[in-house]
C-alpha atoms as a PDB file:
ATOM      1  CA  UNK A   1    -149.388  67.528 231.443  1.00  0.00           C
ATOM      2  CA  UNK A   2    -150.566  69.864 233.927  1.00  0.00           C
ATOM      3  CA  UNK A   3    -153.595  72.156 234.411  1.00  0.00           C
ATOM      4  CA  UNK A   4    -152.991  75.548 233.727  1.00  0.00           C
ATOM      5  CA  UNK A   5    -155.432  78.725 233.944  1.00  0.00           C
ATOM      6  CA  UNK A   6    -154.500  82.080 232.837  1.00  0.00           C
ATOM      7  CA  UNK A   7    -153.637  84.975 235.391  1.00  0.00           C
ATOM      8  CA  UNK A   8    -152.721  88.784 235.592  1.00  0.00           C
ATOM      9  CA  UNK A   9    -150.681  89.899 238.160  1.00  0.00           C
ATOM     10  CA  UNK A  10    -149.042  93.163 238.853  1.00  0.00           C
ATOM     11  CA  UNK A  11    -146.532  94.511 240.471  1.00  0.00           C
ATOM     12  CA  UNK A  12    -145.191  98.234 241.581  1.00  0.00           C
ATOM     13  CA  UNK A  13    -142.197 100.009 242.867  1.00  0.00           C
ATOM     14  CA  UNK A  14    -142.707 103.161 244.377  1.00  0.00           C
ATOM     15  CA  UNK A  15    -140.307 106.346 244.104  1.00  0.00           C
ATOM     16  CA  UNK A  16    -140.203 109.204 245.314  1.00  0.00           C
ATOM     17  CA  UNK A  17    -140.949 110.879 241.956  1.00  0.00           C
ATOM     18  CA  UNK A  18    -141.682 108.040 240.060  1.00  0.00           C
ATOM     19  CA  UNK A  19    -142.610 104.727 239.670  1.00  0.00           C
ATOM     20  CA  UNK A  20    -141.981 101.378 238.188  1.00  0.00           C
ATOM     21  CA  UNK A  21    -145.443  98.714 236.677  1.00  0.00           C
ATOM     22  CA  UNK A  22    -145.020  95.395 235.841  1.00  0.00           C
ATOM     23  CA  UNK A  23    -147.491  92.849 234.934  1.00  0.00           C
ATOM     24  CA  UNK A  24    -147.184  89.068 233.909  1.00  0.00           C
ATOM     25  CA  UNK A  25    -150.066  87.032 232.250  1.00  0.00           C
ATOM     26  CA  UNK A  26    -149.701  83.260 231.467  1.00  0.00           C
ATOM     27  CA  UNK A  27    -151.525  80.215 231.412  1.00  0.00           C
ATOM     28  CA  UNK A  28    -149.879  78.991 234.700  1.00  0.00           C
ATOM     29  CA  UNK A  29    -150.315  75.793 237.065  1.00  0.00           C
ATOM     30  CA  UNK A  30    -150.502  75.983 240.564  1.00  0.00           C
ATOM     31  CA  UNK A  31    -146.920  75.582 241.468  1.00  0.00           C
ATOM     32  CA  UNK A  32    -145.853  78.501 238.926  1.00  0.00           C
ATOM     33  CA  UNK A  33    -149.386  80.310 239.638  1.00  0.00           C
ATOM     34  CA  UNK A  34    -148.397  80.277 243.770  1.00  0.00           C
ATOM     35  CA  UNK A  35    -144.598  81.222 242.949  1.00  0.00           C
ATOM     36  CA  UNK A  36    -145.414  84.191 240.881  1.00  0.00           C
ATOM     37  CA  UNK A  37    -147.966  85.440 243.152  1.00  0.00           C
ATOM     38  CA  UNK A  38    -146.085  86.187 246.047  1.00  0.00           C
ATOM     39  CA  UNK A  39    -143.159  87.332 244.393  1.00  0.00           C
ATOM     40  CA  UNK A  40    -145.090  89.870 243.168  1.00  0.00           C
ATOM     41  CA  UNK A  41    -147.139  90.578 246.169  1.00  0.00           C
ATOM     42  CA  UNK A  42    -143.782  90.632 248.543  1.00  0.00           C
ATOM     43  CA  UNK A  43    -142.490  93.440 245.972  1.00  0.00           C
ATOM     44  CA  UNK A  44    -145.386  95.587 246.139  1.00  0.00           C
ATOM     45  CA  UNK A  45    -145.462  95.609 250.465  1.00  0.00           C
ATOM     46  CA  UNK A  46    -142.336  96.121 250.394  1.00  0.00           C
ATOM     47  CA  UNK A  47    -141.059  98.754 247.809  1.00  0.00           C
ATOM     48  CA  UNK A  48    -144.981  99.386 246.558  1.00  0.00           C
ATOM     49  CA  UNK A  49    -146.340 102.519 248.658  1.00  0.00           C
ATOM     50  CA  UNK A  50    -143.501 104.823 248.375  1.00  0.00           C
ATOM     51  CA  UNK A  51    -144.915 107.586 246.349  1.00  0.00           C
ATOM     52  CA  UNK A  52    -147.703 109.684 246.109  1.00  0.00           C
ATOM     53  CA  UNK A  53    -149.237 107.748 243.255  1.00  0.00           C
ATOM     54  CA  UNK A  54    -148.193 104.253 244.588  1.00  0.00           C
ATOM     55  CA  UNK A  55    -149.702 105.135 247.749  1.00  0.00           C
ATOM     56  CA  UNK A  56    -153.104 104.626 245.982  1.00  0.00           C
ATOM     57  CA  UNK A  57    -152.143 102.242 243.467  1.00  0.00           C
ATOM     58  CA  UNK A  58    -150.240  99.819 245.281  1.00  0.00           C
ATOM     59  CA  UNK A  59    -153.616  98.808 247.087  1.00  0.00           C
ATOM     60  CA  UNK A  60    -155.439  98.088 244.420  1.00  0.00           C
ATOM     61  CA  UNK A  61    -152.781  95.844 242.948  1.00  0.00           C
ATOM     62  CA  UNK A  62    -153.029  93.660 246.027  1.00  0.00           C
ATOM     63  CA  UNK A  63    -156.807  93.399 245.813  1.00  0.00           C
ATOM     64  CA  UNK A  64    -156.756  92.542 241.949  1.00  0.00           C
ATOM     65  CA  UNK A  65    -153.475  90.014 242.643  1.00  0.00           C
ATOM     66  CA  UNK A  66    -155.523  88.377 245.370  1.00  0.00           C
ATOM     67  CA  UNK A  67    -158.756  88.146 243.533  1.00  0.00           C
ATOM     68  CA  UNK A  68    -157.095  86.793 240.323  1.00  0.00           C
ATOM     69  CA  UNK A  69    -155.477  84.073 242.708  1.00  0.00           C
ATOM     70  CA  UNK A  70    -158.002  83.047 244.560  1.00  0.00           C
ATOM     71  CA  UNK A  71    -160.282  82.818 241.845  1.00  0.00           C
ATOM     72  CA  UNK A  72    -157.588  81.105 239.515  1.00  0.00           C
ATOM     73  CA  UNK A  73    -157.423  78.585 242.151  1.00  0.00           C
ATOM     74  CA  UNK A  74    -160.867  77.797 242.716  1.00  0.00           C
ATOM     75  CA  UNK A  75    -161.018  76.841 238.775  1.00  0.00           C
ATOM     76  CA  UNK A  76    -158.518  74.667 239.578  1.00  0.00           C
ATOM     77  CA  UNK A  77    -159.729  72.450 242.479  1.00  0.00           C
ATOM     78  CA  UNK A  78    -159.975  69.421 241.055  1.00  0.00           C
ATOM     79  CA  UNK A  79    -156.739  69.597 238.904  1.00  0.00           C
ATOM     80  CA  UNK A  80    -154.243  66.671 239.806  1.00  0.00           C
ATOM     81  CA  UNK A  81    -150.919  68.998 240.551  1.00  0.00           C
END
């Protein structure tokens, strides 16, 4: 049995006109916590700021992914992986 803490993450894809959101939240252990986190992080630099709304949005998706895994993590410092 594994430790698990729950996390948000988001992700967007930017269009020209309009734009794609997706979010996952799960109790998830490290291994799942650091594979879901930069799949979604490598989809929003990449396809994130391509519209006039993403532009803006896309930024503060990284911030809140990166805050929710960092502090996730720090929760789970002593967990045995």
């Amino acid at each position: 049995m594994r430790a698990t803490q729950n996390v948000t993450f988001h992700r967007n894809i930017g269009m020209l006109v309009a734009r794609q959101t997706r979010s996952i939240q799960a109790d998830m252990c490290k291994t799942c916590m650091g594979k879901n986190y930069w799949e979604f992080m490598g989809k929003n630099l990449l396809f994130g700021p391509w519209g006039t709304i993403s532009l803006v949005g896309t930024p503060i998706y990284l911030i809140t992914n990166t805050y929710s895994y960092v502090a996730a993590l720090s929760k789970m410092r002593g967990a045995i992986e």
